[in-house]
C-alpha atoms as a PDB file:
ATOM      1  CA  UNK A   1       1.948   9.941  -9.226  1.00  0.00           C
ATOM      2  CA  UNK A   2       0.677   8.869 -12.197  1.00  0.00           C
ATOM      3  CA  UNK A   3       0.586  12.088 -14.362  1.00  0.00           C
ATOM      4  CA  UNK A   4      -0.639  11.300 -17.441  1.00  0.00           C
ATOM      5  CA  UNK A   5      -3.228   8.938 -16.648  1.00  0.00           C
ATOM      6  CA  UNK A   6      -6.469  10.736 -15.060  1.00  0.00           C
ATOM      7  CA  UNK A   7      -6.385  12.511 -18.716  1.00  0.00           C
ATOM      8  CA  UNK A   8      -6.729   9.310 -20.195  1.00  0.00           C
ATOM      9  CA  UNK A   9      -8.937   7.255 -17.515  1.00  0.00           C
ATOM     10  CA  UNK A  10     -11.950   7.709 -19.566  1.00  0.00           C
ATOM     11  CA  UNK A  11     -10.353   5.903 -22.718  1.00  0.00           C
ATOM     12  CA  UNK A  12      -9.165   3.197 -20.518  1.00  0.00           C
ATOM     13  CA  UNK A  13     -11.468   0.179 -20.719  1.00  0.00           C
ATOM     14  CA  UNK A  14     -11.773  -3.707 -20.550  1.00  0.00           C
ATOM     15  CA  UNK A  15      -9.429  -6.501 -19.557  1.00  0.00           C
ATOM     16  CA  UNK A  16      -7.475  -7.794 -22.259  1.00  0.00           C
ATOM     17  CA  UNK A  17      -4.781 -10.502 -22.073  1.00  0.00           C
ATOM     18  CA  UNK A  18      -2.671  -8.827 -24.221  1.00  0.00           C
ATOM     19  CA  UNK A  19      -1.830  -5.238 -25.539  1.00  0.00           C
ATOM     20  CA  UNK A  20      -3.871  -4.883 -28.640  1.00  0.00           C
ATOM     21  CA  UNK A  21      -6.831  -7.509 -27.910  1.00  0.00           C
ATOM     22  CA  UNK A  22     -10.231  -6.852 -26.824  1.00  0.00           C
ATOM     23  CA  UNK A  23     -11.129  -7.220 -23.210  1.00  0.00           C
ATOM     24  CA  UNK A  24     -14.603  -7.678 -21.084  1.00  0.00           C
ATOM     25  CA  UNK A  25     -14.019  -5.440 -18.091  1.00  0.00           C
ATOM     26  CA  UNK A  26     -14.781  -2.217 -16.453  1.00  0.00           C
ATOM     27  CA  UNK A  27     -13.289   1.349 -17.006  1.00  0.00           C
ATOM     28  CA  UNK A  28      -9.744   1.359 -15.622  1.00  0.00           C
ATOM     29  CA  UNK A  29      -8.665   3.611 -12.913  1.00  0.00           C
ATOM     30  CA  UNK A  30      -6.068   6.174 -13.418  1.00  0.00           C
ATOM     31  CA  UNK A  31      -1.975   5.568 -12.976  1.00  0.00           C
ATOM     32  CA  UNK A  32       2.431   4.703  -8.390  1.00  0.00           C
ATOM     33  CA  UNK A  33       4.184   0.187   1.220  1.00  0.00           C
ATOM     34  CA  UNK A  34       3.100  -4.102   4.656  1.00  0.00           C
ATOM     35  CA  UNK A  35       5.806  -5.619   7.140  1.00  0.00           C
ATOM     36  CA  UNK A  36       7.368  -7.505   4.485  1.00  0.00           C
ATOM     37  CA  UNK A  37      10.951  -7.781   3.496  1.00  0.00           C
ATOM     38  CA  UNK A  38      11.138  -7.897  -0.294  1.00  0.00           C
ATOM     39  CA  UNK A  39      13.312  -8.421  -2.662  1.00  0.00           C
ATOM     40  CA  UNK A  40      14.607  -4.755  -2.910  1.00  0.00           C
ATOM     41  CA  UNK A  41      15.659  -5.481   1.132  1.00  0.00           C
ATOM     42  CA  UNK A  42      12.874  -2.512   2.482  1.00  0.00           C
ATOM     43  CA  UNK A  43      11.269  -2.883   5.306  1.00  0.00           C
ATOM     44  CA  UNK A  44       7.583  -2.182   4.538  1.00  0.00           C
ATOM     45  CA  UNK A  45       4.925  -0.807   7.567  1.00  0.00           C
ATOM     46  CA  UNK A  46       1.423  -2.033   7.275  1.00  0.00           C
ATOM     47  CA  UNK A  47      -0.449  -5.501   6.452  1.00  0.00           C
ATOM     48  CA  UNK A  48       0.257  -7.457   2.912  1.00  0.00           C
ATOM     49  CA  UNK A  49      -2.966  -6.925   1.408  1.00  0.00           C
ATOM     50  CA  UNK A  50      -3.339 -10.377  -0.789  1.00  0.00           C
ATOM     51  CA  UNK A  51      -1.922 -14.145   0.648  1.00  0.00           C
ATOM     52  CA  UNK A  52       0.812 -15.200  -1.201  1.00  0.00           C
ATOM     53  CA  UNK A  53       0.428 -17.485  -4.494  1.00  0.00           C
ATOM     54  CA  UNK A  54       1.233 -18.304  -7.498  1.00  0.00           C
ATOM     55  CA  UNK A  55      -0.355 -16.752 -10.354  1.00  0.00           C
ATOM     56  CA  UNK A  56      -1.997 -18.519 -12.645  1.00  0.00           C
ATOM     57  CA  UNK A  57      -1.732 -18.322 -16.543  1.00  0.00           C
ATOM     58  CA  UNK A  58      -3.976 -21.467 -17.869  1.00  0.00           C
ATOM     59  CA  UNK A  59      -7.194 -20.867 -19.235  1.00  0.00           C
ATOM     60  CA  UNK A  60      -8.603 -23.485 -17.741  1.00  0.00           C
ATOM     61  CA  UNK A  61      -8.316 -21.952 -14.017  1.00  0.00           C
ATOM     62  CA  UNK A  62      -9.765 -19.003 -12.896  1.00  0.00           C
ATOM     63  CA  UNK A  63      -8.490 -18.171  -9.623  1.00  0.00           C
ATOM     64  CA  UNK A  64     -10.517 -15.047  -7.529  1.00  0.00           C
ATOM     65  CA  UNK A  65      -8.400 -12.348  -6.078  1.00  0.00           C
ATOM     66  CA  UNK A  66      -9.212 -13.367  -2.713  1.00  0.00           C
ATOM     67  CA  UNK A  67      -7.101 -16.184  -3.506  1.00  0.00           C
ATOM     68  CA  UNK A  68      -4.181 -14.022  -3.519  1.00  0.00           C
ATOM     69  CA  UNK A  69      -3.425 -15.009  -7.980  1.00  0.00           C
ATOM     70  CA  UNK A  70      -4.938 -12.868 -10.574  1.00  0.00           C
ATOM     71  CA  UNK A  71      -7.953 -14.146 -13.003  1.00  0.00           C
ATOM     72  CA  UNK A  72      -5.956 -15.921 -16.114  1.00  0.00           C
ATOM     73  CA  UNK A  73      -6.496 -13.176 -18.791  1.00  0.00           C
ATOM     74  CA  UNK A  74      -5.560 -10.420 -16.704  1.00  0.00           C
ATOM     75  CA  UNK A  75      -2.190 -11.926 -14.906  1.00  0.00           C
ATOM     76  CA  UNK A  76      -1.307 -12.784 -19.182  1.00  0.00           C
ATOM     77  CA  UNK A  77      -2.062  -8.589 -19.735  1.00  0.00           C
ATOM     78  CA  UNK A  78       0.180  -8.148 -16.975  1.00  0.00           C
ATOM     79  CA  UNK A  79       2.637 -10.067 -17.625  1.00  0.00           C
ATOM     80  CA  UNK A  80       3.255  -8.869 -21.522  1.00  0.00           C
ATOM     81  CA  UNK A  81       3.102  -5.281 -19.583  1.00  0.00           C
ATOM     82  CA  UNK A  82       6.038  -5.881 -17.230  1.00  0.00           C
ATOM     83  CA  UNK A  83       8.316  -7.445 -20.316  1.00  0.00           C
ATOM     84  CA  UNK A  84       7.796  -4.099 -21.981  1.00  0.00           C
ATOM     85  CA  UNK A  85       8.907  -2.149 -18.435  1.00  0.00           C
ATOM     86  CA  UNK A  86      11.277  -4.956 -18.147  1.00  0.00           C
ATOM     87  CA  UNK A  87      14.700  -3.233 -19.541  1.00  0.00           C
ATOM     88  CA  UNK A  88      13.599   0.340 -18.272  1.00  0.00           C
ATOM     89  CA  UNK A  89      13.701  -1.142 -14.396  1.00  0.00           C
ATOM     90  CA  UNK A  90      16.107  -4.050 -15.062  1.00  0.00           C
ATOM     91  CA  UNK A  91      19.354  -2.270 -13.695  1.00  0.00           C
ATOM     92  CA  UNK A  92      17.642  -0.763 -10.588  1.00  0.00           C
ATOM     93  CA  UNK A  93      19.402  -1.855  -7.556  1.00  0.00           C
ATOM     94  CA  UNK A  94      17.969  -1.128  -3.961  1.00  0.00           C
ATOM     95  CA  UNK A  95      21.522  -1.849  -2.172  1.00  0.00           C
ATOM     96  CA  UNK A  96      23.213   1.494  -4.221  1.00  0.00           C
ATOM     97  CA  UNK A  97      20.034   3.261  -5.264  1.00  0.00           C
ATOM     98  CA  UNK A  98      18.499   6.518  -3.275  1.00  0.00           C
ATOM     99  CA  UNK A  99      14.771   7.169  -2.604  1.00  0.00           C
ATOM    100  CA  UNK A 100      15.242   9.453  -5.648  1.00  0.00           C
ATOM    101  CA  UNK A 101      16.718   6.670  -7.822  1.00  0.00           C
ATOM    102  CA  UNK A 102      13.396   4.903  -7.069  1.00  0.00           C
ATOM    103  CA  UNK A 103      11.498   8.086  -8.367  1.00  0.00           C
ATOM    104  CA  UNK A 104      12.904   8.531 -11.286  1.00  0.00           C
ATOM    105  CA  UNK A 105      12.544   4.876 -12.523  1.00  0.00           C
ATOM    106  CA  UNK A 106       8.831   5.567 -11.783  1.00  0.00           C
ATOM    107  CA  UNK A 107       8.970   8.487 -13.628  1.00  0.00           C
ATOM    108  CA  UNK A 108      10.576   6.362 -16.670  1.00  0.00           C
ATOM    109  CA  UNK A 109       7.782   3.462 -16.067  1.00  0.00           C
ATOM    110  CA  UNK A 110       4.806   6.461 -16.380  1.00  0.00           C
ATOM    111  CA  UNK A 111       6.235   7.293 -20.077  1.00  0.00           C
ATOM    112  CA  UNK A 112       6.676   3.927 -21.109  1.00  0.00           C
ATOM    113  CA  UNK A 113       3.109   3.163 -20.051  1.00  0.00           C
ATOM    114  CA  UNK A 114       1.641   6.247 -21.882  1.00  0.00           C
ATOM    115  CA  UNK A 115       3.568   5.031 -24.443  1.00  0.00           C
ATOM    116  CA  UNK A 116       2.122   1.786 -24.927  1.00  0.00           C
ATOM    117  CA  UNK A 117      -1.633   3.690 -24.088  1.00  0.00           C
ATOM    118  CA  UNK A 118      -0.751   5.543 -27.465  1.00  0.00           C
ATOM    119  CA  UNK A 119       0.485   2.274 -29.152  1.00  0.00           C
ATOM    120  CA  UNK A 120      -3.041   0.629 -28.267  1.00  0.00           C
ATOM    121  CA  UNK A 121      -5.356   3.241 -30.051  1.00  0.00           C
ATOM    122  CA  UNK A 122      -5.177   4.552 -26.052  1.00  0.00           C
ATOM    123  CA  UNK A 123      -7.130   1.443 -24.637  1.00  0.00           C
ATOM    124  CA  UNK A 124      -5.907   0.059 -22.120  1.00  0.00           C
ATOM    125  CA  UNK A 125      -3.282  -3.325 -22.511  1.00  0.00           C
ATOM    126  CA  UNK A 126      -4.998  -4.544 -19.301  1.00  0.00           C
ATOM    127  CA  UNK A 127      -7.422  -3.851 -16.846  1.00  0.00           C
ATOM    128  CA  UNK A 128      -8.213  -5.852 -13.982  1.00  0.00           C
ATOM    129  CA  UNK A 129     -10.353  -3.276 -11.359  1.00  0.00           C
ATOM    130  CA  UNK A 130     -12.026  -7.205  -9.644  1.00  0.00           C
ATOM    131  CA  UNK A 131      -8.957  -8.217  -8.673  1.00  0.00           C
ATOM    132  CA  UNK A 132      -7.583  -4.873  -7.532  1.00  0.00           C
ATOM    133  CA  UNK A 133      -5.045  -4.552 -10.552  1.00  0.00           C
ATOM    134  CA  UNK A 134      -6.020  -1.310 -13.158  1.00  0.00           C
ATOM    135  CA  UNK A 135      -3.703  -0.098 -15.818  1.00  0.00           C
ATOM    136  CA  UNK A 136      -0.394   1.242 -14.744  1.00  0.00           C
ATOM    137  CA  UNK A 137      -1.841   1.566 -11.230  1.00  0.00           C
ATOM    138  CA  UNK A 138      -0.001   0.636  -8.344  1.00  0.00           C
ATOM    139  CA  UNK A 139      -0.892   1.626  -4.751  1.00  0.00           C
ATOM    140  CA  UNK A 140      -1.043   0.379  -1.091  1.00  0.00           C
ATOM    141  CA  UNK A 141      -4.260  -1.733  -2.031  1.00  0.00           C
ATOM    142  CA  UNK A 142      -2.527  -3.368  -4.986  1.00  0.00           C
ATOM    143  CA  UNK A 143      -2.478  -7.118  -4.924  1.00  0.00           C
ATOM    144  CA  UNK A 144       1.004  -7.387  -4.187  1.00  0.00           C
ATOM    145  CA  UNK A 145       1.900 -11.124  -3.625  1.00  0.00           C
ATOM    146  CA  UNK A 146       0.238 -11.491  -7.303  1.00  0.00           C
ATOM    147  CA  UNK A 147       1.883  -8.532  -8.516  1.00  0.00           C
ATOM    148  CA  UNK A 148       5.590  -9.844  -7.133  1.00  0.00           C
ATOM    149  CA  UNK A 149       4.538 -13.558  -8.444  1.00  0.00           C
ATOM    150  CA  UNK A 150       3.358 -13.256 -12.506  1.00  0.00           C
ATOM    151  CA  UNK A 151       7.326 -10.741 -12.103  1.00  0.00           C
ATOM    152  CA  UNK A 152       9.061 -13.564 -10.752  1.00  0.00           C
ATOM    153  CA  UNK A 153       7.424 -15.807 -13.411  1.00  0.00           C
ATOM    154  CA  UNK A 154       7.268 -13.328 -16.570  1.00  0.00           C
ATOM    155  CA  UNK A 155      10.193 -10.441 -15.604  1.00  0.00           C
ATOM    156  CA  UNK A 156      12.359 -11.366 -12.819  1.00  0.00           C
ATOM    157  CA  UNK A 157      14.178  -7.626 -13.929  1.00  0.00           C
ATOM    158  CA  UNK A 158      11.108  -6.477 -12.641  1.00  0.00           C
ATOM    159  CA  UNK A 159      10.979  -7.367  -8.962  1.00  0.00           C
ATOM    160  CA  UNK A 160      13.627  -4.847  -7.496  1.00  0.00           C
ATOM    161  CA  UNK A 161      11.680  -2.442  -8.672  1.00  0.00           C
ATOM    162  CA  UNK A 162       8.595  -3.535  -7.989  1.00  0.00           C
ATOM    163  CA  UNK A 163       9.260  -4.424  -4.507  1.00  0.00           C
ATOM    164  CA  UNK A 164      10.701  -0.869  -4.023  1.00  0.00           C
ATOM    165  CA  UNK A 165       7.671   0.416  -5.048  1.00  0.00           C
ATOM    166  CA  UNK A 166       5.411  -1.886  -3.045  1.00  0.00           C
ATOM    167  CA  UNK A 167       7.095   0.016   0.446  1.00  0.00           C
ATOM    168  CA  UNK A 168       6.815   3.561  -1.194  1.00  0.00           C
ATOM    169  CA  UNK A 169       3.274   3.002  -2.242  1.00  0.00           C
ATOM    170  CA  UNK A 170       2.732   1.772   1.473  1.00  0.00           C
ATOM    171  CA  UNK A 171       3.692   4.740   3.005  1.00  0.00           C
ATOM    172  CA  UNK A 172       0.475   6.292   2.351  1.00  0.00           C
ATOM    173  CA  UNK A 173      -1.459   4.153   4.895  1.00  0.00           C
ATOM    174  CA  UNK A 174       1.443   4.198   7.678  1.00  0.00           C
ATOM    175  CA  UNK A 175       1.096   5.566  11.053  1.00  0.00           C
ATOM    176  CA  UNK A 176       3.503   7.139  13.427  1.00  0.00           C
ATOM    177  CA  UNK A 177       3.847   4.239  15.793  1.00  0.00           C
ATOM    178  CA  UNK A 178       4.893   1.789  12.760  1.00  0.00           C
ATOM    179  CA  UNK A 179       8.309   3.911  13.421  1.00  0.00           C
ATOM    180  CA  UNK A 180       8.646   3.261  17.219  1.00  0.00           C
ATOM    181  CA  UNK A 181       7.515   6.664  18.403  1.00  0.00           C
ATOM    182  CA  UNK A 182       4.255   7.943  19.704  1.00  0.00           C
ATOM    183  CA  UNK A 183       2.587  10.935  19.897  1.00  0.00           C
ATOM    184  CA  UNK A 184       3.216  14.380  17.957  1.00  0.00           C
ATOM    185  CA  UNK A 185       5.849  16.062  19.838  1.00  0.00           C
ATOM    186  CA  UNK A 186       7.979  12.869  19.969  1.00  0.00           C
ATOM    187  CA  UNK A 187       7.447  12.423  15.889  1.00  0.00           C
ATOM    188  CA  UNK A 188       8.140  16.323  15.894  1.00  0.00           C
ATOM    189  CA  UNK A 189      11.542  15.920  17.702  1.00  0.00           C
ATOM    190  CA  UNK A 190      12.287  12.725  15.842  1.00  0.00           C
ATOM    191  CA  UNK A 191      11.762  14.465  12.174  1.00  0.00           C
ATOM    192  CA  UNK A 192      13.822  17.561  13.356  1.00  0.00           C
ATOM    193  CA  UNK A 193      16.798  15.807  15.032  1.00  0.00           C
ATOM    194  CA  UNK A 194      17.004  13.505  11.529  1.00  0.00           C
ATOM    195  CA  UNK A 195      16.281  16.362   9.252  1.00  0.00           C
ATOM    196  CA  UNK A 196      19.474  18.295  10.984  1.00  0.00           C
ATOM    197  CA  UNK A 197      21.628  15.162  11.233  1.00  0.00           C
ATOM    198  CA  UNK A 198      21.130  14.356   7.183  1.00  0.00           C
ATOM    199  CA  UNK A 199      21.839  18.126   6.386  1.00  0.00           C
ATOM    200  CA  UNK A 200      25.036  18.722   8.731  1.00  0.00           C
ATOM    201  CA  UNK A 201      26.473  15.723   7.238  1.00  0.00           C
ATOM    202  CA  UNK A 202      25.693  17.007   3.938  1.00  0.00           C
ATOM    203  CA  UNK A 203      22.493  15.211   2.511  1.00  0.00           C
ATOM    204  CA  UNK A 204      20.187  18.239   1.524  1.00  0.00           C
ATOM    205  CA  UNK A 205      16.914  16.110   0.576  1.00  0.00           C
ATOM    206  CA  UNK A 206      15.442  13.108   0.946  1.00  0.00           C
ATOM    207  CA  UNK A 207      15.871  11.772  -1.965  1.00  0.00           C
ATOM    208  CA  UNK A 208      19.794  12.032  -2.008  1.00  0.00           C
ATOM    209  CA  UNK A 209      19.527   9.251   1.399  1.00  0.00           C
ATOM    210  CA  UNK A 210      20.045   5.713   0.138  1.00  0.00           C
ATOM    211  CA  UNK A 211      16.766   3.429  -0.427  1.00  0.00           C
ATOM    212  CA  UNK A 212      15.725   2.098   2.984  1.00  0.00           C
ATOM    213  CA  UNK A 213      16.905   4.719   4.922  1.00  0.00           C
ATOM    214  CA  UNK A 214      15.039   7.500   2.585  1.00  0.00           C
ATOM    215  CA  UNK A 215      12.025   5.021   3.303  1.00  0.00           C
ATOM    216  CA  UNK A 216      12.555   4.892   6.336  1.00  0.00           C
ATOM    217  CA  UNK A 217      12.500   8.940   6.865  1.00  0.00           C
ATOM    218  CA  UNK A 218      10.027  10.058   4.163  1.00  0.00           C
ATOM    219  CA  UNK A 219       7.355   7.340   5.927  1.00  0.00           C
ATOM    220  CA  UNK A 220       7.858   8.962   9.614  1.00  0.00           C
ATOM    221  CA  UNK A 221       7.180  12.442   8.043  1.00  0.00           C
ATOM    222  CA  UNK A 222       4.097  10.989   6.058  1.00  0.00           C
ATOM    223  CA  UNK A 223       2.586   9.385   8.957  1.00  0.00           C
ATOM    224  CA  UNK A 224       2.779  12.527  10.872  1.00  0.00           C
ATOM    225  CA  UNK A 225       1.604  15.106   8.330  1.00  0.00           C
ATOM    226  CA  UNK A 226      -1.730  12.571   8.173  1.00  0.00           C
ATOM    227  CA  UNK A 227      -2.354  13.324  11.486  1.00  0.00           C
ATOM    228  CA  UNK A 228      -1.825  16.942  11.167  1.00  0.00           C
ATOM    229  CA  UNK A 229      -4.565  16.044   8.307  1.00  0.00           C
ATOM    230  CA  UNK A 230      -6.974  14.772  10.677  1.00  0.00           C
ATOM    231  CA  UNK A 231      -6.332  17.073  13.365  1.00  0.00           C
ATOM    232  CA  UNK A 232      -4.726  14.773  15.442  1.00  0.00           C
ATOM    233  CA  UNK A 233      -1.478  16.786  15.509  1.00  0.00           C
ATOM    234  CA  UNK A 234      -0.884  21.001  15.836  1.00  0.00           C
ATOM    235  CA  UNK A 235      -0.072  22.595  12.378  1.00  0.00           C
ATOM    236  CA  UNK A 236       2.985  24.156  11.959  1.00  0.00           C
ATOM    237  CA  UNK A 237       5.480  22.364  14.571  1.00  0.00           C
ATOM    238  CA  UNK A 238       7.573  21.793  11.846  1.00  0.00           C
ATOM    239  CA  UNK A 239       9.439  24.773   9.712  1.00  0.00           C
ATOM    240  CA  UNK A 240      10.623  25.627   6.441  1.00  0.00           C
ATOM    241  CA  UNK A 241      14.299  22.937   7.142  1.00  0.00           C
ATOM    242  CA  UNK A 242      11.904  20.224   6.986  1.00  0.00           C
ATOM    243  CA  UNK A 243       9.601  20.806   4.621  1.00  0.00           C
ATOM    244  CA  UNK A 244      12.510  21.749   2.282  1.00  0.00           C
ATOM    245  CA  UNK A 245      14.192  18.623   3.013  1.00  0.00           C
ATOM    246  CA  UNK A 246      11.437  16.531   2.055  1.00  0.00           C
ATOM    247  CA  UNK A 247      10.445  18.657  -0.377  1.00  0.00           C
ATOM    248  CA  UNK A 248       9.155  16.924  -3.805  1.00  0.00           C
ATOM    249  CA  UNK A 249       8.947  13.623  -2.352  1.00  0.00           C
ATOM    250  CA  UNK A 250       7.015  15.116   0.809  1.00  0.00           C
END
């Protein structure tokens, strides 16, 4: 999801506390959900993956990410990052937004953070690969409880967003039964009878489907086109409907 970052992972290193200071670290990872309801109100399939706590910002402590809080200099980095993303995110609201609402203020976080890349002599602000948390990277292994706590702390405009993102991000480790329905030709006739119920009633994609419901769908169709992946499901029980209906966010 992160377009512009693989061409820049190679710049990308240390773990500063601070855009524009020098960092000890390793080489960050390229730029993007847990049953868990957040603060954006989505239900989330999968495990949190870090316990919840508060980070911590003193010098003095240096808590592991097994604890659940990023290392000091790191959640500081982060913090100064999400003030900066801050007013781009700030008026995202899950209760009117669609799944495609959710995209788009991705898309809008990706320039700001290549922006900033450019604005640091393209190193990167932070980097944090120990305790799971590399520049501009967000995915289903994120430590989100430490994410979700340094935004409450630092950007509370943040967390809407950020909790959005937490159950899109998750969708890329759920399974078909996390949705109530087992086997391929049940998650077959599930995705076709939604598909045509969205489109008669005039929704044409995915994205146009408000937040949790777009979730909701777009997860169900993941889950099953993994196990297509792995061979677990027949190819081509679905048709050209669904796959346009999903389309860009399939």
């Amino acid at each position: 999801m992160r377009r512009f970052l693989p061409l820049l992972v190679i710049l990308l290193v240390g773990c500063s506390g601070a855009p524009g200071s020098s960092a000890d670290g390793q080489t960050s990872a390229s730029s993007a959900p847990t049953d868990a309801v957040g603060a954006a109100g989505s239900v989330e399939p999968g495990a949190s993956s870090a316990a919840s706590s508060e980070a911590s910002t003193a010098p003095s402590e240096a808590p592991s990410a097994a604890s659940g809080a990023l290392p000091a200099a790191c959640a500081a980095g982060f913090a100064a990052y999400l003030t900066e993303i801050e007013p781009i995110v700030s008026s995202f609201d899950p209760a009117s937004a669609t799944l495609g609402d959710l995209s788009t203020a991705d898309q809008a976080v990706d320039d700001k953070s290549y922006e900033l890349l450019q604005a640091n002599d393209s190193t990167a602000p932070y980097s944090c690969p120990e305790a799971g948390l590399d520049w501009a990277y967000f995915d289903a292994d994120t430590a989100w409880d430490a994410v979700l706590a340094v935004a409450g702390e630092a950007a509370p405009g943040t967390l809407a967003y950020l909790t959005a993102l937490q159950a899109w991000k998750k969708l890329d480790v759920a399974v078909v039964s996390d949705y109530g329905i087992e086997g391929c030709d049940a998650a077959v006739a599930s995705i076709k009878e939604r598909v045509a119920t969205e489109t008669s009633g005039g929704v044409s994609e995915v994205a146009e489907m408000p937040l949790d419901d777009g979730l909701a769908m777009l997860g169900l169709y993941r889950a099953y086109l993994h196990d297509v992946q792995n061979e677990l499901c027949p190819r081509d029980a679905l048709g050209n409907d669904e796959f346009d209906f999903f389309g860009r966010m399939g």
